[in-house]
Structure formats: structure tokens, C-alpha cells
N, C-alpha and C. Protein backbone atom coordinates (compact mmCIF):
# COMPACT_ATOMS: atom_id res chain seq x y z
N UNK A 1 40.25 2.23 -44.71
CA UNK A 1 39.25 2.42 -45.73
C UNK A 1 39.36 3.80 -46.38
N UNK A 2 40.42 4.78 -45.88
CA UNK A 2 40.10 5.97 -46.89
C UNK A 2 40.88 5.75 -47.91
N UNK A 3 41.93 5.20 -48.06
CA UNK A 3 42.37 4.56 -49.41
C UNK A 3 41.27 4.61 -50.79
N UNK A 4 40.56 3.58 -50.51
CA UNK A 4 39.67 3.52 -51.57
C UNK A 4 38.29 4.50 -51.66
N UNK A 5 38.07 4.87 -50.44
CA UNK A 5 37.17 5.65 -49.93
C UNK A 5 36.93 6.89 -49.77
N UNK A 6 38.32 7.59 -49.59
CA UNK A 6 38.38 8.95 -49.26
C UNK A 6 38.76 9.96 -50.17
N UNK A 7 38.36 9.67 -51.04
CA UNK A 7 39.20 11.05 -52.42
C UNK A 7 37.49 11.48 -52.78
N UNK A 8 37.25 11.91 -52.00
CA UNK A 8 35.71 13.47 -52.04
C UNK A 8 35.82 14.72 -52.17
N UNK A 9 37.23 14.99 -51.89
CA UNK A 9 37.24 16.71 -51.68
C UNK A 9 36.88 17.13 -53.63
N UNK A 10 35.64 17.70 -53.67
CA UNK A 10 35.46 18.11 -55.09
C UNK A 10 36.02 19.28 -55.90
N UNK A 11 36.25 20.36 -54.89
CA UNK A 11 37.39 21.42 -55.41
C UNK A 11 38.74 20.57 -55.89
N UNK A 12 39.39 20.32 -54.73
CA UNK A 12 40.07 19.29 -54.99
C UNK A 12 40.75 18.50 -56.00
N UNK A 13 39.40 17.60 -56.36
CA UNK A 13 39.13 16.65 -57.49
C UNK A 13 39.51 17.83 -58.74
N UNK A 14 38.72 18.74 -58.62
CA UNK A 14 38.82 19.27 -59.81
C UNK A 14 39.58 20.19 -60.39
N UNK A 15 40.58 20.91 -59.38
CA UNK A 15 41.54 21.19 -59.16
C UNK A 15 42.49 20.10 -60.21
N UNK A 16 42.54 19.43 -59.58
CA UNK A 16 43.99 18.11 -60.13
C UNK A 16 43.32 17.91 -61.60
N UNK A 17 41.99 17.93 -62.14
CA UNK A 17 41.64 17.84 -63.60
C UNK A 17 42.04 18.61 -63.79
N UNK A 18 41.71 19.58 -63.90
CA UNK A 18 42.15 20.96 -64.54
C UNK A 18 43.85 21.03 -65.01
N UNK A 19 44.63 20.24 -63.92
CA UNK A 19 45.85 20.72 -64.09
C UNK A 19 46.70 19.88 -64.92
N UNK A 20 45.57 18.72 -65.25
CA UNK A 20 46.01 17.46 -65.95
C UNK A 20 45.81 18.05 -67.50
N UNK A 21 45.15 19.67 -67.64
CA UNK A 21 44.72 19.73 -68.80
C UNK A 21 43.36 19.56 -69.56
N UNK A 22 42.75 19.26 -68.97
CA UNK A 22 41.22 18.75 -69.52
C UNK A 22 40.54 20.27 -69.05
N UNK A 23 39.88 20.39 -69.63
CA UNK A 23 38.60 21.65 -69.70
C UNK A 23 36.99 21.35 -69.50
N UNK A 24 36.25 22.53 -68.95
CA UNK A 24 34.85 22.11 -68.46
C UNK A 24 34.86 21.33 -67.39
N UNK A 25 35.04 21.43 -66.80
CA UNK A 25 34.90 20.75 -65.79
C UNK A 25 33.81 20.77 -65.22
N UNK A 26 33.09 19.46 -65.20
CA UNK A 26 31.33 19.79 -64.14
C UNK A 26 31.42 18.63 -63.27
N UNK A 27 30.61 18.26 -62.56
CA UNK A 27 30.60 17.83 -61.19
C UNK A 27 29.48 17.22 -60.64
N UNK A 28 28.68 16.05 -60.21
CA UNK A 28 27.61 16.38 -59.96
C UNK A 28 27.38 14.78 -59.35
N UNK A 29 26.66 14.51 -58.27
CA UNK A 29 26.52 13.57 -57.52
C UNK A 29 25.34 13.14 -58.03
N UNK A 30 25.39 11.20 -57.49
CA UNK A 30 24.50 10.81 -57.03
C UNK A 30 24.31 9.46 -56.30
N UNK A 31 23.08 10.03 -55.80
CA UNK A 31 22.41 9.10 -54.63
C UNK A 31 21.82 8.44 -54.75
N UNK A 32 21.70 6.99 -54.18
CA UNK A 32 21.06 6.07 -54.19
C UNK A 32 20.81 5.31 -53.04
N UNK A 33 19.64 4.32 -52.88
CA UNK A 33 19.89 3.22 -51.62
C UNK A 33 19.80 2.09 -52.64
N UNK A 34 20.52 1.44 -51.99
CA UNK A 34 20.73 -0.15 -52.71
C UNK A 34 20.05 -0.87 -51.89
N UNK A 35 19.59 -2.54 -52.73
CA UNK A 35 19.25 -3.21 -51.26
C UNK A 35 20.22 -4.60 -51.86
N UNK A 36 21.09 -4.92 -50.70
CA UNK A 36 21.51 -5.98 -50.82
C UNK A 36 20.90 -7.46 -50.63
N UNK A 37 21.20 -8.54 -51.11
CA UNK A 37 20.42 -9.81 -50.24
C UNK A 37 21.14 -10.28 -49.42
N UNK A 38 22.36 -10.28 -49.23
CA UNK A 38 23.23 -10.67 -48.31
C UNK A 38 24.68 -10.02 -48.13
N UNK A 39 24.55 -9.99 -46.41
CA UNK A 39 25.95 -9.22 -46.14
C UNK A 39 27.10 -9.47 -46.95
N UNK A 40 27.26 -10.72 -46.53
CA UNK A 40 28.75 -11.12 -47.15
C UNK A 40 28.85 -11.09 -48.36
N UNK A 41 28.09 -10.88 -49.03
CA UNK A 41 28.30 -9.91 -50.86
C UNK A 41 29.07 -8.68 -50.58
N UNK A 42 28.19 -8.16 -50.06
CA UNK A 42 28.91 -6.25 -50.00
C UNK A 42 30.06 -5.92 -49.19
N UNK A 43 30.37 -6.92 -47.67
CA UNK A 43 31.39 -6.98 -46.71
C UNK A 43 32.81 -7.47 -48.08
N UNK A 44 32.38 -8.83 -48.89
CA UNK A 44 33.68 -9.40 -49.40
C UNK A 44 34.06 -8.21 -50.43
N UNK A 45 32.98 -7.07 -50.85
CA UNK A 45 33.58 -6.07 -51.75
C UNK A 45 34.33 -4.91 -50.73
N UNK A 46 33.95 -4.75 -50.10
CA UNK A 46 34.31 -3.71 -48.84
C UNK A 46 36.06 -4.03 -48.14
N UNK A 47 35.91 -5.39 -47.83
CA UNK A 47 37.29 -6.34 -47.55
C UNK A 47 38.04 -6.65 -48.48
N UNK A 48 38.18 -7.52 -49.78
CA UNK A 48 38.38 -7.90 -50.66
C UNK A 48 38.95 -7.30 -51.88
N UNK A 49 38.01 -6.44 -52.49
CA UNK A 49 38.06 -6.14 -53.28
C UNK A 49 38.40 -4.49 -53.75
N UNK A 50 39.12 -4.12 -52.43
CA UNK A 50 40.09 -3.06 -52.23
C UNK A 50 41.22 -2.80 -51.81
N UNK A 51 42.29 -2.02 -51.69
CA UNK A 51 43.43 -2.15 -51.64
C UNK A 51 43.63 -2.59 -50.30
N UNK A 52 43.10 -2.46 -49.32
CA UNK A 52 43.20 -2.69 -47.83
C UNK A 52 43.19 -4.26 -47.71
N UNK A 53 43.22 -4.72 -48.59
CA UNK A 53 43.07 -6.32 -48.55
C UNK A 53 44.85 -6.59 -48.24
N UNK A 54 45.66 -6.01 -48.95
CA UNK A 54 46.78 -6.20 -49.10
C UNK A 54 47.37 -6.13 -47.62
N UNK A 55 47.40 -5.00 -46.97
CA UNK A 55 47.33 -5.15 -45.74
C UNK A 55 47.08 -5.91 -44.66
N UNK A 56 45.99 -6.68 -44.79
CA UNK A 56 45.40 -7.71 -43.89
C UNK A 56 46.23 -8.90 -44.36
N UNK A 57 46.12 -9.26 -45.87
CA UNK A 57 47.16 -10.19 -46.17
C UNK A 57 48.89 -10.27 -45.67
N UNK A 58 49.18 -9.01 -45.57
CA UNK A 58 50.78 -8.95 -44.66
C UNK A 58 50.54 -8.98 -43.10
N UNK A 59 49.75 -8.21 -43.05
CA UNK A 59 49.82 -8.13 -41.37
C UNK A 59 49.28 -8.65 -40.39
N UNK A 60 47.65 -8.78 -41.06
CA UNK A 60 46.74 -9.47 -39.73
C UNK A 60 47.25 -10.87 -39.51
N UNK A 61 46.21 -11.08 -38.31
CA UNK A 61 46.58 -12.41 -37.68
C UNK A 61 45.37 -13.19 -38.18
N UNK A 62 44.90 -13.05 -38.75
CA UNK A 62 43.58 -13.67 -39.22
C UNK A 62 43.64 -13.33 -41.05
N UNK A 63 42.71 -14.41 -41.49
CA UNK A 63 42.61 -14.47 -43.01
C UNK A 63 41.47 -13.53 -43.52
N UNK A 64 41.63 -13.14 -44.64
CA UNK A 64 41.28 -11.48 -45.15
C UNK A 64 39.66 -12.42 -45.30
N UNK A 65 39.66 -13.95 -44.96
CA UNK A 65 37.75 -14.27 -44.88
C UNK A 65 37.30 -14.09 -43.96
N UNK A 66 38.00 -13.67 -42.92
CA UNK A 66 37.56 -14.06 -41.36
C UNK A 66 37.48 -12.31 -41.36
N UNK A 67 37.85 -11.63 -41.93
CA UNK A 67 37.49 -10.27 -41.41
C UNK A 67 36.12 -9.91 -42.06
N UNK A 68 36.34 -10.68 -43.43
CA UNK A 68 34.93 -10.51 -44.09
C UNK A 68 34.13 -11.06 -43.84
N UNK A 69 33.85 -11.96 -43.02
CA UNK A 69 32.68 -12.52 -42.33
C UNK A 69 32.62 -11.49 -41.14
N UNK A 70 33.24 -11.02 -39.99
CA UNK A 70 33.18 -10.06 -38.91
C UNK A 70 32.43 -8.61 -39.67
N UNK A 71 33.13 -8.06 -41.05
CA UNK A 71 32.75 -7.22 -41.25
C UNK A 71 31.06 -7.13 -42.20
N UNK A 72 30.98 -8.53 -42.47
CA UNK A 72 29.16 -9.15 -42.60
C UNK A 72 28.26 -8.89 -41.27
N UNK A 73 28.96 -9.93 -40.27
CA UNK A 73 28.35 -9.64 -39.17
C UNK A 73 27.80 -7.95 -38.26
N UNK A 74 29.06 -7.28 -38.81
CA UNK A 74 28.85 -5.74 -38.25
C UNK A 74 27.72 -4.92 -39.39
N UNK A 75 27.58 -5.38 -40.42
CA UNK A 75 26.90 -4.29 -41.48
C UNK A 75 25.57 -5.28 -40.90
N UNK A 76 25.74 -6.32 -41.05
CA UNK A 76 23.80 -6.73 -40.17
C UNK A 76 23.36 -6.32 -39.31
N UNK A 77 24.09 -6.05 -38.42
CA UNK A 77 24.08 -5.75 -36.67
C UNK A 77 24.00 -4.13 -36.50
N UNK A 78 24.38 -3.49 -37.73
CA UNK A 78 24.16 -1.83 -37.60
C UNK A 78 23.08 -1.63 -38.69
N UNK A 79 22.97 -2.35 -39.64
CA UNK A 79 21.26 -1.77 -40.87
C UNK A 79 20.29 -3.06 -40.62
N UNK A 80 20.35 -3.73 -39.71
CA UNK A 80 19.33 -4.38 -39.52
C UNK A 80 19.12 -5.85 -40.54
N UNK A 81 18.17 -6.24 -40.35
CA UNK A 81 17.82 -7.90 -41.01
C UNK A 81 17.99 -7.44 -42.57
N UNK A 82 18.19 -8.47 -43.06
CA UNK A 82 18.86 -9.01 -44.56
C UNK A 82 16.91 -8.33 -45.31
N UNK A 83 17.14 -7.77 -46.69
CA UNK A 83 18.32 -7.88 -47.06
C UNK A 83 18.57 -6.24 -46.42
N UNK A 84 19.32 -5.83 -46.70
CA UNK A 84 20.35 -4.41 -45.88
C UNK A 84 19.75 -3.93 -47.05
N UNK A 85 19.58 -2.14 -46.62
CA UNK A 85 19.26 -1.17 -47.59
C UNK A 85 20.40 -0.41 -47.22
N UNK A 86 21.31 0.29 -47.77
CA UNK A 86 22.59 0.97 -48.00
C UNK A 86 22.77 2.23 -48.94
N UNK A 87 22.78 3.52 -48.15
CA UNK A 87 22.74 4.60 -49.15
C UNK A 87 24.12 4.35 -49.52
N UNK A 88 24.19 5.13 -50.75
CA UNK A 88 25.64 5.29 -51.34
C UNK A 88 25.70 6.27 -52.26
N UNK A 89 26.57 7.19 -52.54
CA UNK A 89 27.04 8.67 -53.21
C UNK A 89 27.89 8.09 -54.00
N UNK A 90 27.93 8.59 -55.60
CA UNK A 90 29.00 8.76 -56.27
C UNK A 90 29.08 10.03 -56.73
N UNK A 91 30.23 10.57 -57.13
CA UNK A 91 30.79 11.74 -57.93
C UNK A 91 30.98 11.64 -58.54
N UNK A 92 30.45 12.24 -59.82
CA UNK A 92 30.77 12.16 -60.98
C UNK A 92 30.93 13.16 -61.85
N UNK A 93 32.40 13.27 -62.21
CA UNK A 93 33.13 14.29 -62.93
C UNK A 93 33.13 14.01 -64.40
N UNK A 94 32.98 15.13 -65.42
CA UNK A 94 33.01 15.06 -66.59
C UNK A 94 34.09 16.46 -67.34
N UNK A 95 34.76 15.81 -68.04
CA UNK A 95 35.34 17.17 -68.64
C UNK A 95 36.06 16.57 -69.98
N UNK A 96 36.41 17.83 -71.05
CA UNK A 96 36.95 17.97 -72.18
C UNK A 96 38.25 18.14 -72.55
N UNK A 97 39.07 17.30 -73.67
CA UNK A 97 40.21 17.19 -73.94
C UNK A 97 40.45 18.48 -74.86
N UNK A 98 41.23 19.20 -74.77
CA UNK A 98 41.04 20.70 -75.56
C UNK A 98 41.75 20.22 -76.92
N UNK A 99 41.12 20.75 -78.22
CA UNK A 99 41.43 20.55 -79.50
C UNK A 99 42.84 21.02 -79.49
N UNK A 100 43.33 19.90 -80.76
CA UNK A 100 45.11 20.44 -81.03
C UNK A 100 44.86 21.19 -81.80
């Protein structure tokens, strides 16, 4: 999961803008809780609908539904009865293309 998951470092982040050329660079999070109605919505985006799918498709021994039902079962079993409330952070970077 850090594939799709793990690119936070915000110096970082903004670092690599900068060097791409873009100017201003600002920065600035946010937070939310979501509430889902059902696991296997957010598990088949979590499984599915990230690069780690590809993986399970070559390697596991099981079908990339059968992990997404296990990984339904685990997000119920750790936030409790349906529907799930789920914080979640985005970063959100903004910056300027410098005039020719």
C-alpha cells in the first residue's frame, strides 16, 4: 500500500515541484471523516482500484475479490458496525507556471 499511499513527505513533494519549474509553491491539508455505508465499497477501492491490484493478480493464490472481501471484513472488525466513519488527509499542492 505505500505505492499509492505513501508519497507525504511535503518538503519533498515540493522540492520535486520546484524543480519541475513551477513557482509559489503552497501546501496545505485537509481533513475529513467520511462515513461509508458499506465495507466492500471502500475495501474494492483500497484493493482494486490501485496499483497493488496488479500484484495480487500475478502472484497471489487467491482472486484480487477474495482479498477484497477479507480486506471488508478487517475495516469492519477494526471501525466497528456499518456504516464505518474513516478519517482521511489530503495534500494539496498549488503552484504557478512562470511567464515566457
Amino acid at each position: 500500500m505505500t505505492t499509492p499511499f505513501g508519497f507525504y513527505d511535503i518538503d519533498h513533494i515540493k522540492a520535486l515541484i520546484t524543480q519541475s519549474g513551477l513557482n509559489d509553491v503552497t501546501c496545505h491539508t485537509v481533513s475529513e471523516e467520511i462515513e461509508i455505508p458499506e465495507a466492500a465499497r471502500i475495501s474494492k477501492g483500497f484493493v482494486e482500484g490501485n496499483p497493488g491490484v496488479l500484484e495480487i493478480n500475478e502472484r497471489a493464490t487467491v482472486a484480487a475479490s477474495v482479498v477484497t472481501k477479507a480486506t471488508a471484513d478487517a475495516l469492519e472488525k477494526v471501525y466497528g458496525p456499518l456504516p464505518l466513519k474513516l478519517a482521511f488527509q489530503e495534500i494539496v499542492f498549488t503552484a504557478t507556471k512562470p511567464a515566457k
